[in-house]
Protein backbone atom coordinates (compact mmCIF):
# COMPACT_ATOMS: atom_id res chain seq x y z
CA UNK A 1 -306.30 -49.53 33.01
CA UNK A 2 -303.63 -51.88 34.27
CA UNK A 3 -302.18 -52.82 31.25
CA UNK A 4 -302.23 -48.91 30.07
CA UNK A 5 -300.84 -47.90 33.54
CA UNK A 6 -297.59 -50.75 32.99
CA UNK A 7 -297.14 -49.75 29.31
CA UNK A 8 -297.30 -45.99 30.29
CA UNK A 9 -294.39 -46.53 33.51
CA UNK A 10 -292.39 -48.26 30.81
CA UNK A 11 -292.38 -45.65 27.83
CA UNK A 12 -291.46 -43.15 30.67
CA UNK A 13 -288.75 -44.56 32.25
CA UNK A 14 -287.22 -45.06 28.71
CA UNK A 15 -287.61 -41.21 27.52
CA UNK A 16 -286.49 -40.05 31.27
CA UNK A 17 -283.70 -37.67 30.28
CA UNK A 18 -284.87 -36.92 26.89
CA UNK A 19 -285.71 -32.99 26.25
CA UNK A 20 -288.67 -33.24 23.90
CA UNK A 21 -290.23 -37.17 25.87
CA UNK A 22 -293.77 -36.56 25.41
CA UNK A 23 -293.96 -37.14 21.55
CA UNK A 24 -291.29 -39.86 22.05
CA UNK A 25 -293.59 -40.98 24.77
CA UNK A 26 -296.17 -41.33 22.51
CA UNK A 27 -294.69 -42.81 19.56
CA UNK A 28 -293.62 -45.89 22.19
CA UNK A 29 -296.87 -46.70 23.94
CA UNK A 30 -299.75 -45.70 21.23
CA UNK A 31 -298.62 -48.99 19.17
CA UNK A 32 -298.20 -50.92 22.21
CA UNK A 33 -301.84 -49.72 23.79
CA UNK A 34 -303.70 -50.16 20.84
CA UNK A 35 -304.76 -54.01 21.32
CA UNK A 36 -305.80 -53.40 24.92
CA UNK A 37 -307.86 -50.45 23.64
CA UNK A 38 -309.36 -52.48 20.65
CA UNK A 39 -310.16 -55.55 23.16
CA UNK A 40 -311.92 -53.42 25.44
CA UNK A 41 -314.05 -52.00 22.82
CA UNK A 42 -314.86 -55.10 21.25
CA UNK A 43 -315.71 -56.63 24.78
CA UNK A 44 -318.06 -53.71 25.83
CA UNK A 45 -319.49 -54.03 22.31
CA UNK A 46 -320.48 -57.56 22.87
CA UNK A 47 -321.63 -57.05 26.24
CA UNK A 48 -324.12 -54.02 24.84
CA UNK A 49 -325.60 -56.65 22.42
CA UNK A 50 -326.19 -59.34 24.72
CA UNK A 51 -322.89 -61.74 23.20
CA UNK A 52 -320.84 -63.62 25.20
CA UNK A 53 -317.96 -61.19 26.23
CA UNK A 54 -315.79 -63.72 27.54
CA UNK A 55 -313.22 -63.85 24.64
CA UNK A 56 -312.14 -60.54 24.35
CA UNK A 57 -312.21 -60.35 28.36
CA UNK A 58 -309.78 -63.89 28.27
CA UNK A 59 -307.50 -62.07 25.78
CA UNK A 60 -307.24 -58.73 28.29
CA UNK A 61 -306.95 -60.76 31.15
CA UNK A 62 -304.11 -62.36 29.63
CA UNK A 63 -302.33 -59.26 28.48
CA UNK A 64 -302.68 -57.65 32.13
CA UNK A 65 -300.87 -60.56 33.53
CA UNK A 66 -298.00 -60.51 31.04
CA UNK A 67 -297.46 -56.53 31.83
CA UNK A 68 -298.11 -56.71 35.28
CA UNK A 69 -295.37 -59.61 35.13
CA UNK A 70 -292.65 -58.25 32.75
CA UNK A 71 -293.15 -54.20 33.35
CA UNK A 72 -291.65 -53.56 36.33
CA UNK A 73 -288.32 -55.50 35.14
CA UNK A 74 -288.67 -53.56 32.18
CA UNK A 75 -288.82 -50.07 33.70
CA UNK A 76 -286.39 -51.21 36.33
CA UNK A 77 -284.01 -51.91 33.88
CA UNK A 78 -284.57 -48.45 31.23
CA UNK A 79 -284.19 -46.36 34.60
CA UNK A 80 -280.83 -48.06 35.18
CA UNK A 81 -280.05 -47.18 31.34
CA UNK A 82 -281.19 -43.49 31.62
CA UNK A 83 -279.00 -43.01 35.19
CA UNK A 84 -276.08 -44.00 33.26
C-alpha cells in the first residue's frame, strides 16, 4: 500500500494541470505498480502453500524503502514544474 500510495502522489503531481490526467495518470503508475503488485501476489501465494515467503517480502520491503525515500523529492519537485 505504501509503495502504491508514493507511486500514486508522484504520477499526480506530474499530470496536475493537465485537462484529461486520469488516463495520463494511469499510463505513468500502472508500469511502475506492476512489480509491487506481482510481489505481493507471489508472496501471499507462497504463504497459502506453506513456502517460505520471505523473498518476495525482502524484495517489497526493499522497494517501500526506495519510494518512501525518493517520492516525496520526486513529487516535490513535478509540483514545482506544474506551478511554473
Amino acid at each position: 500500500t505504501g509503495i502504491l500510495s508514493a507511486l500514486g502522489a508522484i504520477g499526480a503531481a506530474l499530470t496536475l494541470g493537465l485537462r484529461r490526467g486520469s488516463m495520463l495518470l494511469s499510463l505513468l503508475v500502472l508500469p511502475l505498480a506492476m512489480p509491487a503488485l506481482i510481489f505481493g501476489a507471489r508472496a501471499i501465494d507462497m504463504a497459502i502453500h506453506g513456502e517460505a515467503a520471505g523473498g518476495p517480502l525482502l524484495l517489497l520491503a526493499s522497494m517501500l524503502v526506495l519510494t518512501v525515500t525518493l517520492a516525496p523529492l520526486a513529487t516535490a519537485a513535478a509540483l514545482r514544474i506544474s506551478a511554473e
